[in-house]
Structures are given as C-alpha cells and as structure tokens.
Protein backbone atom coordinates (compact mmCIF):
# COMPACT_ATOMS: atom_id res chain seq x y z
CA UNK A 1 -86.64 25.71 -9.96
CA UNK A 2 -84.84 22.61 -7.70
CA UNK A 3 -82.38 22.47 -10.50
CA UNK A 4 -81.64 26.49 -10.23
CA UNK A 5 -81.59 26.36 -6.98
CA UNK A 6 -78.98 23.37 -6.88
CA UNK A 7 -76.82 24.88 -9.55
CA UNK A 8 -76.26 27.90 -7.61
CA UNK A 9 -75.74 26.16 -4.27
CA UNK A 10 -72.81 24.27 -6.41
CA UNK A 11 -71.42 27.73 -7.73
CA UNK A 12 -71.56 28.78 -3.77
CA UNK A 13 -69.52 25.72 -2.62
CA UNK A 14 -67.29 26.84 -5.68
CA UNK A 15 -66.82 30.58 -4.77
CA UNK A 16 -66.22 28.86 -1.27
CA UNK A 17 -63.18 26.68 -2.28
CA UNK A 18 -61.54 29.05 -4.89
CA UNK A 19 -61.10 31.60 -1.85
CA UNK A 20 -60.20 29.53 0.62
CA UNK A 21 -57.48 27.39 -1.41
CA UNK A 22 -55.94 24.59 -1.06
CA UNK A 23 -56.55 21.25 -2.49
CA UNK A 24 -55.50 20.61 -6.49
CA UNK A 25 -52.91 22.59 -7.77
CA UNK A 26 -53.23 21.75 -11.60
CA UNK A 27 -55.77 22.36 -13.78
CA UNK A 28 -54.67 19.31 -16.72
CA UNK A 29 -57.82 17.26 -16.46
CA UNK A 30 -61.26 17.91 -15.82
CA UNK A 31 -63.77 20.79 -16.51
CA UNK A 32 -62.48 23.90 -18.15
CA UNK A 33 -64.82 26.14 -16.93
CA UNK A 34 -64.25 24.57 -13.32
CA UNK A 35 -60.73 25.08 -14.09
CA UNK A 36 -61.28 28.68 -14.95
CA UNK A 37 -63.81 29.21 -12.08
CA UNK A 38 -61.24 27.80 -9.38
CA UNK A 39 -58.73 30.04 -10.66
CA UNK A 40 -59.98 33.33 -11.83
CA UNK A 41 -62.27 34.13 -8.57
CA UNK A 42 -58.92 34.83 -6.05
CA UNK A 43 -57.18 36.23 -9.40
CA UNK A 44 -59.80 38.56 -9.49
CA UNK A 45 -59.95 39.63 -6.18
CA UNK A 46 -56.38 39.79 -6.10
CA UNK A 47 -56.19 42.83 -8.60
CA UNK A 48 -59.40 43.99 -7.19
CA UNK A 49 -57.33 44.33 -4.12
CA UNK A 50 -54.56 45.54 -5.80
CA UNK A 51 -56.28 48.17 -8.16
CA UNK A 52 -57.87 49.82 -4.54
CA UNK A 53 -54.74 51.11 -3.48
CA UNK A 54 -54.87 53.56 -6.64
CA UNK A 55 -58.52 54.09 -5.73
CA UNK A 56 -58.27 54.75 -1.84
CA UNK A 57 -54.79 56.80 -2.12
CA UNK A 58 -56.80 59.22 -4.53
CA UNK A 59 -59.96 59.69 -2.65
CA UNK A 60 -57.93 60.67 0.75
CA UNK A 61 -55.12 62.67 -1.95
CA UNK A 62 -58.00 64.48 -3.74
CA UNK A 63 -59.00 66.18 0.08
CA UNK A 64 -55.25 67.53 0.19
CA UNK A 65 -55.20 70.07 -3.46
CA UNK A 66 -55.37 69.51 -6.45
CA UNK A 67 -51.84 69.59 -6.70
CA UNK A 68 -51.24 66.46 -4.55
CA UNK A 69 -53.25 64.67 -7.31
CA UNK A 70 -51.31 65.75 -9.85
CA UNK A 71 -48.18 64.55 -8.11
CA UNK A 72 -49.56 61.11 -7.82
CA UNK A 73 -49.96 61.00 -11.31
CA UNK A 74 -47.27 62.18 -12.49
CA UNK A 75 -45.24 59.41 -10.16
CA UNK A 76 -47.27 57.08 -10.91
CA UNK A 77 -46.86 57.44 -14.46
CA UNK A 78 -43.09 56.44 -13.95
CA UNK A 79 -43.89 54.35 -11.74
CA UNK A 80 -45.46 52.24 -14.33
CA UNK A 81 -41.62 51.72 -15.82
CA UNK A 82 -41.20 49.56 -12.17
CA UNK A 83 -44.41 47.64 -12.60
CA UNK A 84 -43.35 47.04 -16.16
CA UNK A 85 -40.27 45.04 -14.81
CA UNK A 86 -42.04 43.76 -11.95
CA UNK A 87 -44.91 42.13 -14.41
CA UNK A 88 -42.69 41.09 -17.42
CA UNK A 89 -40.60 39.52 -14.81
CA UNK A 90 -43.51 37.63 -12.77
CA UNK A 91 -44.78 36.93 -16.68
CA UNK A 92 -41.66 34.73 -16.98
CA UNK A 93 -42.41 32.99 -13.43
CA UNK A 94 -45.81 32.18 -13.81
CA UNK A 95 -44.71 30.78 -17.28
CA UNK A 96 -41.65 28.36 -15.59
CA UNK A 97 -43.44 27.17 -12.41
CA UNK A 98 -46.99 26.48 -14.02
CA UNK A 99 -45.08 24.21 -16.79
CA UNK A 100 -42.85 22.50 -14.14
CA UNK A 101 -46.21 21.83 -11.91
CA UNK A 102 -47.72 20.84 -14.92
CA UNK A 103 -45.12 18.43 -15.76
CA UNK A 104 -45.38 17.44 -12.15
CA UNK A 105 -41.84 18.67 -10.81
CA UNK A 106 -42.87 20.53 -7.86
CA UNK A 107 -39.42 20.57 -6.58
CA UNK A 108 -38.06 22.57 -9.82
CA UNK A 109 -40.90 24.80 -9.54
CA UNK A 110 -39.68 25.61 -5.99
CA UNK A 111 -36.11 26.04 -6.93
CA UNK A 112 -37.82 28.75 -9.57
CA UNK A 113 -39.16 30.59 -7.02
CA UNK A 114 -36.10 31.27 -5.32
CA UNK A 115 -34.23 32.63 -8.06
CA UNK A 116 -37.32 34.81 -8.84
CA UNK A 117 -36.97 35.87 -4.89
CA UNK A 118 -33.29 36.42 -5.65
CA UNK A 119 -33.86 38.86 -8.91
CA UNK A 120 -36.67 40.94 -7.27
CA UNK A 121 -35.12 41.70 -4.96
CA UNK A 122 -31.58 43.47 -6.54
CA UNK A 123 -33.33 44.84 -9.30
CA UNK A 124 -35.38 46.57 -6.46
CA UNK A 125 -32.38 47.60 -4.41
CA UNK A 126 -31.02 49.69 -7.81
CA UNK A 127 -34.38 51.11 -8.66
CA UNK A 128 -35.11 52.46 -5.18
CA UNK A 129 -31.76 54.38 -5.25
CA UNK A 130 -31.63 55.74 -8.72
CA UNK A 131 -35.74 56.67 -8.07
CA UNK A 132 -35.13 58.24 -4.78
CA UNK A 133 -32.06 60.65 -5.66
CA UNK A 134 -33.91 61.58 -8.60
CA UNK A 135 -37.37 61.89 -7.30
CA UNK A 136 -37.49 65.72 -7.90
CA UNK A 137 -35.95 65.65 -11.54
CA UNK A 138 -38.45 63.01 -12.24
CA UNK A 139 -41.51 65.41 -11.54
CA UNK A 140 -39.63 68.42 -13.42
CA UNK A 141 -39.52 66.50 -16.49
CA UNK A 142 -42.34 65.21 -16.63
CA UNK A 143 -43.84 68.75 -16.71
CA UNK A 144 -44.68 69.59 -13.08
CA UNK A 145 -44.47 72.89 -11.84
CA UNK A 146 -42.56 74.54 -9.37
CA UNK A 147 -45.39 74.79 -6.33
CA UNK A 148 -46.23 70.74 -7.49
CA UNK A 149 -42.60 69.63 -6.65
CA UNK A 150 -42.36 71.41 -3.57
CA UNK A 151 -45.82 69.61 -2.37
CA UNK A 152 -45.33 66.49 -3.86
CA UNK A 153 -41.00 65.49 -3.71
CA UNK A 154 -41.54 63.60 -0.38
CA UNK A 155 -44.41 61.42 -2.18
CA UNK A 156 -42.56 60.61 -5.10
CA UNK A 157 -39.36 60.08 -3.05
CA UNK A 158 -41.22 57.52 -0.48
CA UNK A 159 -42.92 55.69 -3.48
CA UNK A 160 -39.53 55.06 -5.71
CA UNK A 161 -37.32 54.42 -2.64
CA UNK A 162 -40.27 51.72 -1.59
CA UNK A 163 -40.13 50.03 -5.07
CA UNK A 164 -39.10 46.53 -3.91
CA UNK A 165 -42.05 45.52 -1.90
CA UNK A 166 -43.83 46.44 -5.41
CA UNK A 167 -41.46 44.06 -7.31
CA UNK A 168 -41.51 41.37 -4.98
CA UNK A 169 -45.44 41.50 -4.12
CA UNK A 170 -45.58 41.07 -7.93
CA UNK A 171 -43.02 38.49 -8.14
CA UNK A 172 -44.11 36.12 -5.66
CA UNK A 173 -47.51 36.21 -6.17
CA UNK A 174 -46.51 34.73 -9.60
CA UNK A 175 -45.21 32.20 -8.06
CA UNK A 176 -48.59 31.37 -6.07
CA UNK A 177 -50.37 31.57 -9.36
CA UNK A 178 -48.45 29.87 -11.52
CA UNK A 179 -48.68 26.57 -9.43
CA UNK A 180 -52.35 27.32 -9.39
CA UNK A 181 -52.85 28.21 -5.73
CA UNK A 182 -54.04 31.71 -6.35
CA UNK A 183 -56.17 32.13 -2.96
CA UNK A 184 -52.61 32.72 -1.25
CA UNK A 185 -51.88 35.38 -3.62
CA UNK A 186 -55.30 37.15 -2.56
CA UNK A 187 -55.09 37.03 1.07
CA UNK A 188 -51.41 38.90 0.85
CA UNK A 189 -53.15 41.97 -1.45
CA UNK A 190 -56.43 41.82 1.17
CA UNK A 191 -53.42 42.30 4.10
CA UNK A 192 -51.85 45.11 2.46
CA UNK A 193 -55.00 46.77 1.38
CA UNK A 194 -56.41 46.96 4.66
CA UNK A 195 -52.99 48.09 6.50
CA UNK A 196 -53.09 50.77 3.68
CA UNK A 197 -56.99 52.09 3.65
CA UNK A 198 -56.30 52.43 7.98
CA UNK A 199 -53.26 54.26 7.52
CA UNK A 200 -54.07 56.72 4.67
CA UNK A 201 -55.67 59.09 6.54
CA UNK A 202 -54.44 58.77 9.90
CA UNK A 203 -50.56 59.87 8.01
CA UNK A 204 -52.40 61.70 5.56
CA UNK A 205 -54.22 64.31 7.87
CA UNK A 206 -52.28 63.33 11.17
CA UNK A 207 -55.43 62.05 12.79
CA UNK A 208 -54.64 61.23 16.73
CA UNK A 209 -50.81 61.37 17.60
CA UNK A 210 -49.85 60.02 13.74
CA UNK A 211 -47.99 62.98 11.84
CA UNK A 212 -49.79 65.43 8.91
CA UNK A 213 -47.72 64.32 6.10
CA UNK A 214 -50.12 65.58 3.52
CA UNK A 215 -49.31 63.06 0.22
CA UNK A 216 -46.23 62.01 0.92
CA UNK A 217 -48.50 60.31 4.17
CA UNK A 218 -49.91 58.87 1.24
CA UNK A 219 -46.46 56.88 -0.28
CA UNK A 220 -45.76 55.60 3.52
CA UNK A 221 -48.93 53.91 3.78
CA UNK A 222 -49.23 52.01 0.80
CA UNK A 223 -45.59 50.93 1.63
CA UNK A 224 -46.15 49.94 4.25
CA UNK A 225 -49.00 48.15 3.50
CA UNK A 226 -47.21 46.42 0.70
CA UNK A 227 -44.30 44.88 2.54
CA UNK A 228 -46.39 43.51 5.29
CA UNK A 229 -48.03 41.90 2.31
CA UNK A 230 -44.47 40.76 1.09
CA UNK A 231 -44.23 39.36 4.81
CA UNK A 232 -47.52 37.58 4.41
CA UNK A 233 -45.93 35.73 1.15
CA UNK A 234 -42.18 34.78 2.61
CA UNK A 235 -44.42 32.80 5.71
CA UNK A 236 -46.16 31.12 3.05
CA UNK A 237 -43.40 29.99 1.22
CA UNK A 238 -41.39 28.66 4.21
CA UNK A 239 -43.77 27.82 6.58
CA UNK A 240 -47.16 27.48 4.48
CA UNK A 241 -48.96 24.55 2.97
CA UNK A 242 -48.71 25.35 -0.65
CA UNK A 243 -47.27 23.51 -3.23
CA UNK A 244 -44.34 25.98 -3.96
CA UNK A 245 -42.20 25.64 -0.38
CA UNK A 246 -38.88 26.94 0.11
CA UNK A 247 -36.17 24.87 1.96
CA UNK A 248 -32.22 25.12 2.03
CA UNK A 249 -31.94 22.87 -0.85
CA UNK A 250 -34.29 24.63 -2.84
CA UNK A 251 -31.67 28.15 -1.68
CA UNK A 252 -28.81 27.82 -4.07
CA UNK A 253 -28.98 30.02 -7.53
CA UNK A 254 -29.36 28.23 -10.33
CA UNK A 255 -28.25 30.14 -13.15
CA UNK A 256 -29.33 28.59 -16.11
CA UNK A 257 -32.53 29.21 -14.70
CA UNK A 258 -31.97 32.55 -13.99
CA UNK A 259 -30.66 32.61 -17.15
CA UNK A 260 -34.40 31.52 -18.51
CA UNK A 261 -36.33 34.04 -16.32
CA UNK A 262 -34.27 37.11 -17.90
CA UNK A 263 -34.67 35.45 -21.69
CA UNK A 264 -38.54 34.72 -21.04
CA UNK A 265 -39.17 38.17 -19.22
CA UNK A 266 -37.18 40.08 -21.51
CA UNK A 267 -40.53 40.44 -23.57
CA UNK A 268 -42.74 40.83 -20.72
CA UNK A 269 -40.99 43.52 -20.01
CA UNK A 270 -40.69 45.26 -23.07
CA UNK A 271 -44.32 45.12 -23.51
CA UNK A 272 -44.99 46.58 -20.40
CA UNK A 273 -41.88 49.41 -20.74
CA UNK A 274 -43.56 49.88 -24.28
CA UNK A 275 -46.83 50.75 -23.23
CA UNK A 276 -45.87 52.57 -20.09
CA UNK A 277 -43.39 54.65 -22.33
CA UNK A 278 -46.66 55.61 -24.21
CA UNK A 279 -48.64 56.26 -21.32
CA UNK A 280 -45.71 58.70 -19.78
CA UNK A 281 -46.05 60.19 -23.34
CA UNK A 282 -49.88 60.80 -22.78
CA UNK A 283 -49.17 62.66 -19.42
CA UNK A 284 -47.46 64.73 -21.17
CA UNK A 285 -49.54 65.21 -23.80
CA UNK A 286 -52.63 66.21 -21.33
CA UNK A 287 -50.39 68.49 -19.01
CA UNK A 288 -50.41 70.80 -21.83
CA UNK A 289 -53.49 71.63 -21.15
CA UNK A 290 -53.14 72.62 -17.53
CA UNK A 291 -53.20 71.11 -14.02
CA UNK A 292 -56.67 70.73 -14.34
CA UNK A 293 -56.98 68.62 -16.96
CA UNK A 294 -54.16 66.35 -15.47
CA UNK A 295 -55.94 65.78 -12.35
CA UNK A 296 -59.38 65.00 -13.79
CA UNK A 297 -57.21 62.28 -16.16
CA UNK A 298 -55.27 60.68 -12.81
CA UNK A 299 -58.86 60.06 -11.27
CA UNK A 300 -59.89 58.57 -14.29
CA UNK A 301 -57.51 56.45 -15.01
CA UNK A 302 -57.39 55.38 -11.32
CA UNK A 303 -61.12 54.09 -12.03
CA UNK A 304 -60.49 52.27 -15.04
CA UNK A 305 -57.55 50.56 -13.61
CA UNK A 306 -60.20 49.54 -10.89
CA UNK A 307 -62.00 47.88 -13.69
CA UNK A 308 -59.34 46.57 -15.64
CA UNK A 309 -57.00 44.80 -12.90
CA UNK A 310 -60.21 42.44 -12.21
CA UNK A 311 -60.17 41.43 -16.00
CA UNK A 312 -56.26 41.21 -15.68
CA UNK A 313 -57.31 38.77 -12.76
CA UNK A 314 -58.89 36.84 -15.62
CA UNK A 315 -55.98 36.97 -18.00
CA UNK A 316 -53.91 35.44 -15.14
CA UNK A 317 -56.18 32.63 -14.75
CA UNK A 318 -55.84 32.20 -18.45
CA UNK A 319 -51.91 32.32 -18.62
CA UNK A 320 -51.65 29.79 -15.56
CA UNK A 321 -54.16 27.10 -17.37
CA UNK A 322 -51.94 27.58 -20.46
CA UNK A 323 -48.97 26.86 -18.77
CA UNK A 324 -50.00 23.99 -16.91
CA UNK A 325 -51.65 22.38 -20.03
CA UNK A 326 -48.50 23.05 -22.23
CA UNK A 327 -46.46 21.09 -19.99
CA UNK A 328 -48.82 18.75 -19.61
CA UNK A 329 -48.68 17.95 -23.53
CA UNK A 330 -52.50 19.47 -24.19
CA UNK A 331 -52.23 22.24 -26.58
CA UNK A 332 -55.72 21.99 -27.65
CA UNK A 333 -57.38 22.38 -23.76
CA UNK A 334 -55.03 25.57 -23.73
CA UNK A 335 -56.42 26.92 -26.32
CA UNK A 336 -60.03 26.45 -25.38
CA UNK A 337 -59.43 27.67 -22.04
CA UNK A 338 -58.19 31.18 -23.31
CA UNK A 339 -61.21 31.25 -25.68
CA UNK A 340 -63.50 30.81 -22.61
CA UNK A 341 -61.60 33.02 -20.51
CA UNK A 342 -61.64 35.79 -23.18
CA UNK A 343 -65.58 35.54 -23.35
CA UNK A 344 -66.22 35.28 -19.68
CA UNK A 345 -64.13 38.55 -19.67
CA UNK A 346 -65.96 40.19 -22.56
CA UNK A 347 -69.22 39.99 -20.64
CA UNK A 348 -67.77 41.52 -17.79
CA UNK A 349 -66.31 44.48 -19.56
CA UNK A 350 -69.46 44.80 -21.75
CA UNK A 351 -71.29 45.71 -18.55
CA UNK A 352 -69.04 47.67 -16.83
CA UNK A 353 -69.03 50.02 -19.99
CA UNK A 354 -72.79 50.37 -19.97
CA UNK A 355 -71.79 51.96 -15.90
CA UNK A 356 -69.14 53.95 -16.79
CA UNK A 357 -71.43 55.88 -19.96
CA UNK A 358 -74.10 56.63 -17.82
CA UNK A 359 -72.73 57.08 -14.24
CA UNK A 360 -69.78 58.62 -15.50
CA UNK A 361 -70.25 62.07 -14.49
CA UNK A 362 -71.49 60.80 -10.54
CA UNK A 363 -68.67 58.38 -10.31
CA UNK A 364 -65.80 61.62 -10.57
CA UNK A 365 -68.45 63.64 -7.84
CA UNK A 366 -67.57 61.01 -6.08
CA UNK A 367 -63.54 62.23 -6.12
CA UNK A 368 -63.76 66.57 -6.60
CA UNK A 369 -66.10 69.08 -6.45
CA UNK A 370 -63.71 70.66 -8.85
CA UNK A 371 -65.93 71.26 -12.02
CA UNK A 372 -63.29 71.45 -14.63
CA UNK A 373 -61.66 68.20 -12.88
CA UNK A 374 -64.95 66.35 -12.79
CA UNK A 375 -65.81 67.46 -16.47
CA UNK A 376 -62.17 65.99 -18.05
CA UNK A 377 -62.62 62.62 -16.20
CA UNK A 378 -66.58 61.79 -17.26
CA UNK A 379 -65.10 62.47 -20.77
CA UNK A 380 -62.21 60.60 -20.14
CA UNK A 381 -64.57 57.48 -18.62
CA UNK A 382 -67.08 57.59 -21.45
CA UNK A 383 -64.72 57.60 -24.23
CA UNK A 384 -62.05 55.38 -23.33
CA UNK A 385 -64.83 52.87 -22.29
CA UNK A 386 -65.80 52.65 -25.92
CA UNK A 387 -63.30 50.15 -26.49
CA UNK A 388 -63.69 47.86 -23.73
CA UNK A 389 -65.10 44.97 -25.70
CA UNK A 390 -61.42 44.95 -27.56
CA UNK A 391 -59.73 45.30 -24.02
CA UNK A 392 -61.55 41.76 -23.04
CA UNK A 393 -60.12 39.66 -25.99
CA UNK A 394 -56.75 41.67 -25.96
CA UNK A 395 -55.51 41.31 -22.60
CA UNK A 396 -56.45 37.69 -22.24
CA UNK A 397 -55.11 36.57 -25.42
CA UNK A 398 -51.79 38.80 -24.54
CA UNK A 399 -51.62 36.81 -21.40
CA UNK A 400 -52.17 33.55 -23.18
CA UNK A 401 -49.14 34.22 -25.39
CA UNK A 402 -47.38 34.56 -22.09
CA UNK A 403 -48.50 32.01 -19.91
CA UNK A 404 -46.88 29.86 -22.93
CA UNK A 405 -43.19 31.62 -22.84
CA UNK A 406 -44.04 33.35 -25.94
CA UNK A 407 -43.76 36.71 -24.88
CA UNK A 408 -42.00 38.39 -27.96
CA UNK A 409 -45.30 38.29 -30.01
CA UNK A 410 -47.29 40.61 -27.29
CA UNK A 411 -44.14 42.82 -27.31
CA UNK A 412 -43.85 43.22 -30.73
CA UNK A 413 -47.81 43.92 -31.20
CA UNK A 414 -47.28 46.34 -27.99
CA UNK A 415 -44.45 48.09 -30.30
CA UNK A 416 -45.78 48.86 -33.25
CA UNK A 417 -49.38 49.60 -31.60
CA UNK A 418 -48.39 51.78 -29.00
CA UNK A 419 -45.49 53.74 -29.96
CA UNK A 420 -45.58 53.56 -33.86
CA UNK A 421 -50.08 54.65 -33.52
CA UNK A 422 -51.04 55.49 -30.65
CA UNK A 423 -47.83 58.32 -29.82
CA UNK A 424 -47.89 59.88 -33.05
CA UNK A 425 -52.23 59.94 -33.41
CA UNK A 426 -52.50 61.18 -30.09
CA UNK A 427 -50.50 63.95 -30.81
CA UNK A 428 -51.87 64.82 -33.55
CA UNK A 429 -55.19 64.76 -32.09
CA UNK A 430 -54.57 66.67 -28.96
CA UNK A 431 -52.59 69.31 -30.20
CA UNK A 432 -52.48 69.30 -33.99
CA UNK A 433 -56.83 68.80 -34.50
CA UNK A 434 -56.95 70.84 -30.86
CA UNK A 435 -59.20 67.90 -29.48
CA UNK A 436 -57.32 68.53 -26.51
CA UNK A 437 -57.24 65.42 -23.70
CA UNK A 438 -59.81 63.84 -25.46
CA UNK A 439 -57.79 63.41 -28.03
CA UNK A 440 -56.09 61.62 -25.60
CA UNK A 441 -58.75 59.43 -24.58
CA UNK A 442 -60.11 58.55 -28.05
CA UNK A 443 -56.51 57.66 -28.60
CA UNK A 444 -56.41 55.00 -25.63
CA UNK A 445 -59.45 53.54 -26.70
CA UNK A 446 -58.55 53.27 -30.46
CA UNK A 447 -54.82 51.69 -29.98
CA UNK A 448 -56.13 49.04 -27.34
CA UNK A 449 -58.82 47.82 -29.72
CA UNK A 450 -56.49 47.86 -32.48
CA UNK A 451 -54.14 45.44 -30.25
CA UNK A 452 -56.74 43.36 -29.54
CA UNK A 453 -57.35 42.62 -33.18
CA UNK A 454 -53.93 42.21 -34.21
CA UNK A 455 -53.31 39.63 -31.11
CA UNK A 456 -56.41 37.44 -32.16
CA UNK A 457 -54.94 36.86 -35.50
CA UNK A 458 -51.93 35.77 -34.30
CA UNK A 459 -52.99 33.84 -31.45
CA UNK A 460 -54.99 31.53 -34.19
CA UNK A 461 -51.67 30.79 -35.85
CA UNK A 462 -50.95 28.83 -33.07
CA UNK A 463 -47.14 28.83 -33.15
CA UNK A 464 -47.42 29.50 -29.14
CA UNK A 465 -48.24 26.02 -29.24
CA UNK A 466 -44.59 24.96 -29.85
CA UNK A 467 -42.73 27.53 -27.40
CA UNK A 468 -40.40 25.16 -25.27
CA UNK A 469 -39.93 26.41 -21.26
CA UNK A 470 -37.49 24.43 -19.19
C-alpha cells in the first residue's frame, strides 16, 4: 500500500512539472517513459484545448439552425486544406529544431524558428485573400444550398480571412515542442480557448451590448481567440524563458534553411492535403443525402476530433523524442520511444471506443434534439470507432516517420490509402450499395486501419533511421 501510495505521489509531482515547464529541454538520456510522461501530458492538453474550439463553436452553432451547422462543416472541411499546410509545415519545424536541440545548437534552433515565423506568416497573408473573396463559391461547390450561403457567407468569410493566426498558432507551437518545452505550447491553446468559449455566445446571440451575429459570431470568436493565443507565443519567444528565444541576430532569413523547411514539409503537407482532399470528398459524398445527414456527420466528427487531437498530443510527444534522439546519434531509444508511445495511445483509444459504442446516442442529445441529426451521428460514432485500435498505432508511427524528416513515406501511404481506397469504396458504398453515410463511416474506419497497418511495416524497415536534417 506505502509503495502505491508513493508511486502515485511521484506521478503527481510529474503531472506537476510537465504542466508547469521549464527545466530540461531534451529528452537523450534517462527514462523513456519519463521522457514520454514529461512530454505527452501538455501535448495532450494542448490538442485537448485545441480540439474544444470545434466542440464549443458547435454546441452554441447547433442553437442557431441547422443550417448554421452545416455551414461550419462545410468550411471547415476546406478549412482542413489550411491546417494541412499549417501541420506539414510545423511537421518540418518540430523535425529541424528538436535535431538541432538534440545536437545541442540552441542558437540554430532559434534561427529556425524565425524563418518558420517568416513562412507562416505570407503563406497566411495569400490564403486569407484568395479564402475571403471566394468564401461564397467555396460553400456553392461544395454543395450548399442557396438559404445555407445566405446564413452562413459571413462565417466562412471571417474564418478564411482569419487563417494566419491558424498557421502561425500551429507553427510556433512547433517550435515550443520541438525543443521539448511543450507546457508553453499549452498555456497559448488554454488562452485562446477561454477568450473563445466567453465570446461565443455573447457574438453569437448578442448577449448584453455585444452584436447578434448568428454563426458568423461564431468565426470572430475563435479568431479572436486564436491570435491572442499567437500573442501569448511572440512574448514567449522574445521575452520568455524557453530555450527557443528570438533576438536580432537570430532575425535575418536564412535561406538554405528555408530552403529545408519547404523540402521537409513538402510531405507533411501532402499528407495532410491528401487526406483532407478525401475528407472534402466525403462531405460531398454525405450531402447527397440531405442537410440532415450533413449536420448529424459535422457533430460527429467534431467529437471524434475531440478524441483524436489528445492522441495526436501523443504522436507529438513521439515525433519530438525522435528528433531529439536522432540528433543525438540514438536510433535505437527512438525507436523504443515510438513503440511505447504507440501503446500508451492504444489504451487510451481502446477505452474511449468502449464510450463512444455505448453512450453514443446520449453524447449527440447532448448537441440536437433533431432526431434524424442525432440518429446519423450515433451511427457515425459507433462505426467509425471500430477502428480506433488502428488509429493508435497509425498516427503515432506517422508522426514518428516525421519527427525523423522522413515525411515522404506517411505521404505516400496517405496517397494510395486515402485517395486510391478510401474515395473510390466510399462511393461505392454510399451511393452504388445505397449504404448511404454509413457507407461513409465504415469507409473512415476501414482506410485508417488499413494505414495503420501499412505504416507499421514500414516503420520496422527502419530506413527513417538514416534520414539526415540539417
């Protein structure tokens, strides 16, 4: 019992240090599942905090029609092509700085962070043009009716035109990971989430002298919420005590390593634009089948990315400790570190499946009283679920490949998974078998699993091993 008792007053003092920070910065030496521990508990919380803006804007949307959660979907499903640069680009960051503090060069891994700073922030500028002048085109084609656009342009316009505090939230917390202080990168997502769950419904249903903006109140507040975040961040780098610190000499581009962050996140990105084309595809797929049906989907997938960013708080942890053990010359702790990750996730998943199948149907009451709605979503929870054991080992293992600079392998798995399986089946499943969106949703489940399975037996090759990063 004294031993229990002691052993979970050390995990305490643990839980206690990986959120408040600070202290060691690598992770080369030592115990693994310390290592893990230290870094996977703010990573965690980090996409907790990040996965509750989908959450909270969804639960305040869903009181406005059901139309307003369509809309969200329907922008969010593009906006998926922005996170998709914003995380194959941070992919490439986290892979540079965490070998350069592994190789102990903290100043290098400084000057890397400001020519990620430096890319964020003009690939934002061009997306948040091209997305806000073609906000209402974007909802056209992607199947939304007339009524829908009307309701839902402002939204769609606020959220593209906001883009760069996405890309640079993303970006910069990279950064923070990467040298292994993590607890930096949580405190900036618990900012924005809490500017964001006060000032959803105060813009959403004009509560005291704020405006009724209906959605598009919606797009404003997570924003906003966002670039305070971004604000949060930029004091941390100049003025903050983390390894990463920005000074003038570190403020001159450096374009060979530039040069690096485009060639190493030119496969992040792909994966990501891969699987977000597919998802896009999917929308489509289940608008067919009426508003309805696309609604009861958006609140779905909301929850399971609720889930799943926690796990990709995991993965992180796993492509930092890679990183930093690569450049320390340790290929062999890398690899056990991703193995231990991967289980650590697995058990996580495993229970949140058992949830989902039997509170399913309570967790969407929850969100509508729409029947239809509520019906399509506890489908869409209990199936896709199913394959959450494959989601564990995939995602970390897809992150491990990463966190080495190997990010071609994930893409090309992504590639032939996603678009040249999972397009065509769901299809063919949907519309051609008339399974309708669960067609859909068997679909997800089936091509995640199948990644999974293909990344393990590639990952034991171990030619990620010998991936050089400057």
């Amino acid at each position: 019992m004294s031993r229990n008792i002691s052993d979970l007053k050390r995990y305490a003092r643990l839980f206690v240090q990986a959120l408040k920070g600070g202290g060691d910065h690598e992770y080369t030496s030592g115990s693994i599942n310390k290592a893990i521990f230290l870094l996977a508990v703010p990573m965690i919380a980090e996409m907790l905090m990040e996965s509750l803006f989908a959450v909270v804007d969804v639960y305040f949307v869903a009181k406005v029609s059901v139309n307003a959660v369509a809309t969200v979907g329907l922008t969010e499903s593009v906006l998926f092509i922005i996170y998709s640069v914003a995380v194959g680009l941070s992919m490439a960051v986290t892979a540079i700085v965490s070998r350069r503090v592994g190789a102990k060069q903290p100043k290098r891994a400084s000057d890397a962070a400001f020519q990620a700073i430096v890319i964020a922030i003009g690939i934002g500028v061009v997306l948040g043009v091209s997305g806000l002048y073609f906000a209402g085109d974007i909802l056209s084609m992607m199947g939304g009716e007339a009524d829908l656009i009307a309701e839902g342009v402002g939204y769609a316009e606020i959220m593209y035109a906001g883009n760069i505090s996405i890309i640079l939230l993303f970006m910069i917390n990279a950064i923070f990971r990467g040298a292994g202080d993590p607890a930096i990168a949580m405190r900036s997502l618990w900012l924005a989430n809490g500017f964001n769950i006060i000032l959803d419904p105060l813009l959403i249903f004009g509560i005291g002298f704020f405006p009724e903006m209906g959605v598009a109140g919606a797009a404003v507040a997570t924003t906003t919420g966002r670039s305070i975040g971004v604000l949060y961040q930029l004091w941390h780098l100049f003025n903050g005590s983390s390894l990463i610190r920005l000074g003038w000499d570190n403020m001159i581009l450096r374009w060979k390593t530039i040069k690096e962050i485009f060639e190493i996140s030119f496969g992040g990105v792909a994966q990501f634009l891969i699987e977000s084309a597919s998802w896009i595809f999917l929308v489509r797929v289940v608008s067919l089948f009426g508003t309805e049906a696309l609604a009861g989907y958006t609140i779905a997938f909301r929850v399971i990315v609720f889930t799943l960013l926690p796990s990709w708080g995991m993965a992180n942890a796993a492509a930092t400790l890679v990183g930093q053990n690569l450049g320390a010359k340790q290929p062999e702790r890398a690899e056990i570190s991703v193995w231990r990750a991967a289980l650590y996730n697995a058990l996580f998943l495993v229970g949140v499946s058992g949830v989902f199948f039997i509170f399913s149907a309570d967790i969407l009451q929850f969100f509508t009283d729409e029947e239809v709605v509520r019906d399509i979503g506890t489908s869409a929870l209990r199936i896709i679920c199913a394959g959450y054991i494959f989601f564990s080992y995939g995602m970390v293992i897809g992150q491990a490949f990463n966190g080495a600079g190997d990010t071609k392998t994930p893409m090309w798995i992504s590639l032939v998974v996603f678009w040249l399986v999972q397009i065509p089946l769901a299809y063919y499943l949907a519309v051609e078998l008339d399974w309708k969106s669960n067609g859909v949703f068997f679909c997800i489940a089936f091509a995640h699993s199948l990644y999974a399975i293909v990344a393990i037996v590639l990952f034991r090759r171990g030619k990620w091993k010998l991936k050089e990063v400057g």
